[in-house]
C-alpha atoms as a PDB file:
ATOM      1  CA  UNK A   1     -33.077 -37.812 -38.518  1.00  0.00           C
ATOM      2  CA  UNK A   2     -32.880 -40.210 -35.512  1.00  0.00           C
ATOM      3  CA  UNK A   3     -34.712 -40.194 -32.271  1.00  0.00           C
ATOM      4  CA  UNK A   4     -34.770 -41.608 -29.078  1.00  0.00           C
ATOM      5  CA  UNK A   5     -37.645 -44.063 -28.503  1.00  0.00           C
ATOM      6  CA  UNK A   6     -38.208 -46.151 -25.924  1.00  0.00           C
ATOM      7  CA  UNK A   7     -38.933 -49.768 -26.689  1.00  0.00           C
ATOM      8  CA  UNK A   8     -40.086 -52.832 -23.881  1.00  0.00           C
ATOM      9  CA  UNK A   9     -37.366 -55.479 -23.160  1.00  0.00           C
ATOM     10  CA  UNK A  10     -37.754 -58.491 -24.063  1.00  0.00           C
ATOM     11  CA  UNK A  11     -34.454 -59.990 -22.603  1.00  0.00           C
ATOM     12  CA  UNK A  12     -31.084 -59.160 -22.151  1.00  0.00           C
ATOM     13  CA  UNK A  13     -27.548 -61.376 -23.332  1.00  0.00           C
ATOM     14  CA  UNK A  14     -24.627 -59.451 -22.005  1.00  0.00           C
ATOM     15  CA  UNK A  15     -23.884 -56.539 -23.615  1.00  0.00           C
ATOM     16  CA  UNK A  16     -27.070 -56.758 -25.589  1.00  0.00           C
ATOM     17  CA  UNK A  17     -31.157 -56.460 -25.453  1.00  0.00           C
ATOM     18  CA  UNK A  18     -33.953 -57.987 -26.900  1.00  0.00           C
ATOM     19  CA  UNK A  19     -36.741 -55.065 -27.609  1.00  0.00           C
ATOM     20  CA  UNK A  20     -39.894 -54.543 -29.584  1.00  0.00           C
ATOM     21  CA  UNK A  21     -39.878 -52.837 -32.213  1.00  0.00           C
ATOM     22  CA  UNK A  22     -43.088 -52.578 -34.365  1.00  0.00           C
ATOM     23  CA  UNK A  23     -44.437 -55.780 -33.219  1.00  0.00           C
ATOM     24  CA  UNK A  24     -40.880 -57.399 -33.799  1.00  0.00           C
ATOM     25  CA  UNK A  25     -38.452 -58.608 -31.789  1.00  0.00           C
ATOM     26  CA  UNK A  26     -35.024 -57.218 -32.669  1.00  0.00           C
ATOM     27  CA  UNK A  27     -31.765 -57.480 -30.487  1.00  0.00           C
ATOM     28  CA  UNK A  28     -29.811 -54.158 -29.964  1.00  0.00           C
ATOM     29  CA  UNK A  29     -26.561 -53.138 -28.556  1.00  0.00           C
ATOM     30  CA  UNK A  30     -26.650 -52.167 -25.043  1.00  0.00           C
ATOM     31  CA  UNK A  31     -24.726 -49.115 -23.508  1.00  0.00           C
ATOM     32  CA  UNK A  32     -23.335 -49.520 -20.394  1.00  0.00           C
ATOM     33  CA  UNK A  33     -26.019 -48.029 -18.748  1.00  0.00           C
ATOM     34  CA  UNK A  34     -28.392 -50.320 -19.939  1.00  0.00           C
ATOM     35  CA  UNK A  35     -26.619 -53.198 -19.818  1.00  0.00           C
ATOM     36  CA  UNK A  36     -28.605 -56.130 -17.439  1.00  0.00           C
ATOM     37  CA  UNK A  37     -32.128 -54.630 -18.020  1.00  0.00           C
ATOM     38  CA  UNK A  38     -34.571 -57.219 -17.071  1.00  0.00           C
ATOM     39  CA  UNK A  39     -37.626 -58.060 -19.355  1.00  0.00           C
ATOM     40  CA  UNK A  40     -40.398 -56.009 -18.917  1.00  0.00           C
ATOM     41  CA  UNK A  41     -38.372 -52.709 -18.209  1.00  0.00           C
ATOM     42  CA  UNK A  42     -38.373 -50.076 -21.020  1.00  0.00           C
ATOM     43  CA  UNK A  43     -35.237 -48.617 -22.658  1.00  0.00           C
ATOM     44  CA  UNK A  44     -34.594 -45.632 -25.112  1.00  0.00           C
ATOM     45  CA  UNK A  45     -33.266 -47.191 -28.284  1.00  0.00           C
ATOM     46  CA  UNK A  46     -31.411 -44.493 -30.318  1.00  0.00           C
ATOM     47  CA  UNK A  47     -29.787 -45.517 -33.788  1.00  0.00           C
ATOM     48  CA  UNK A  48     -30.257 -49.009 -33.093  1.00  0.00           C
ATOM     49  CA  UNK A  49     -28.094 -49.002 -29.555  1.00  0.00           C
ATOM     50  CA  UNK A  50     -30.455 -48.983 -26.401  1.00  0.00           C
ATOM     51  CA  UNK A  51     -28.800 -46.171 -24.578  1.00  0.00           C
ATOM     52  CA  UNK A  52     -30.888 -45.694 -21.212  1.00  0.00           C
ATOM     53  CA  UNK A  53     -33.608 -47.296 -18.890  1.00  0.00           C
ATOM     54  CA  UNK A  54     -36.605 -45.270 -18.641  1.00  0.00           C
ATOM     55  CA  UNK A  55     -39.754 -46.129 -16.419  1.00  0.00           C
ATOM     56  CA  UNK A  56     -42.938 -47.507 -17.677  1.00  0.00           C
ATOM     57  CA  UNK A  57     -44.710 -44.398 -17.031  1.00  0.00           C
ATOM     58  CA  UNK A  58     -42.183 -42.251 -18.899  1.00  0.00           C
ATOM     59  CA  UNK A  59     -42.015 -44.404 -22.118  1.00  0.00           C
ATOM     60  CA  UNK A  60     -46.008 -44.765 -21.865  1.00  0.00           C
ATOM     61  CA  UNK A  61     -45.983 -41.382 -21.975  1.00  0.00           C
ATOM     62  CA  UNK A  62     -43.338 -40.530 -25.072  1.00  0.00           C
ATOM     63  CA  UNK A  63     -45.204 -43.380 -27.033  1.00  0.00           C
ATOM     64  CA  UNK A  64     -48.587 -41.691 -26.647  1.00  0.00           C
ATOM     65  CA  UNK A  65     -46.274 -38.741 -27.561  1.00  0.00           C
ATOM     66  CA  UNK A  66     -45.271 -39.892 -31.156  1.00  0.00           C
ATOM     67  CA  UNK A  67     -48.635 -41.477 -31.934  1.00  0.00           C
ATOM     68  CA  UNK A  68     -50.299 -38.154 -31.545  1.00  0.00           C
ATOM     69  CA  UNK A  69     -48.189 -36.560 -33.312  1.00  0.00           C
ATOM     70  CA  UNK A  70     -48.116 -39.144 -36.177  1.00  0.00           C
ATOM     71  CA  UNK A  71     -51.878 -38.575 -36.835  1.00  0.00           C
ATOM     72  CA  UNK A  72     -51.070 -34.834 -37.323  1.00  0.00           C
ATOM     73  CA  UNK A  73     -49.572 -35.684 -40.059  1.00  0.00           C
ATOM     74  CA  UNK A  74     -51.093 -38.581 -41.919  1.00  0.00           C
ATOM     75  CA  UNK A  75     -48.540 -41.011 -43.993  1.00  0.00           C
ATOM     76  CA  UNK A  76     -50.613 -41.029 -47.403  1.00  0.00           C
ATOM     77  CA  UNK A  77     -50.694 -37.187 -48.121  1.00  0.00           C
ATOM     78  CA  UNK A  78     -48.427 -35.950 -50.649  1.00  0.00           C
ATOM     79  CA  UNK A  79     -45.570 -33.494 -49.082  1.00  0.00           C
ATOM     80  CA  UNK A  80     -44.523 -30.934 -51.547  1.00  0.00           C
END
């Protein structure tokens, strides 16, 4: 399953964006929509295309989001 998360920009190139994934820099496709976002801004990345600009409060708030919800359910139990 894929989701929507929204990653910091790093730069853009064109049709193209630099984001941060993980501590890494990786470049993405850009959607139109995104296209031009200026480092600094956040955008949602979704199956490795950026597909909107979302503000810094919003994608604060979604990354909180998945942390919290990743400590629900720790990584090292055993899923049956």
């Amino acid at each position: 399953m894929c989701q929507g998360i929204p990653r910091l920009v790093l730069e853009s190139a064109g049709d193209r964006v630099r984001v941060e994934v993980d501590g890494e820099a990786r470049w993405m496709k850009a959607s139109e929509r995104v296209a031009g976002a200026a480092a600094g801004e956040y955008v949602v990345v979704y199956a490795g295309v950026a597909i909107e600009k979302v503000s810094a409060e919003e994608a604060h708030e979604q990354l909180r989001f998945l942390r919290d919800l990743e400590e629900l359910f720790p990584a090292d139990e055993d899923v049956a």
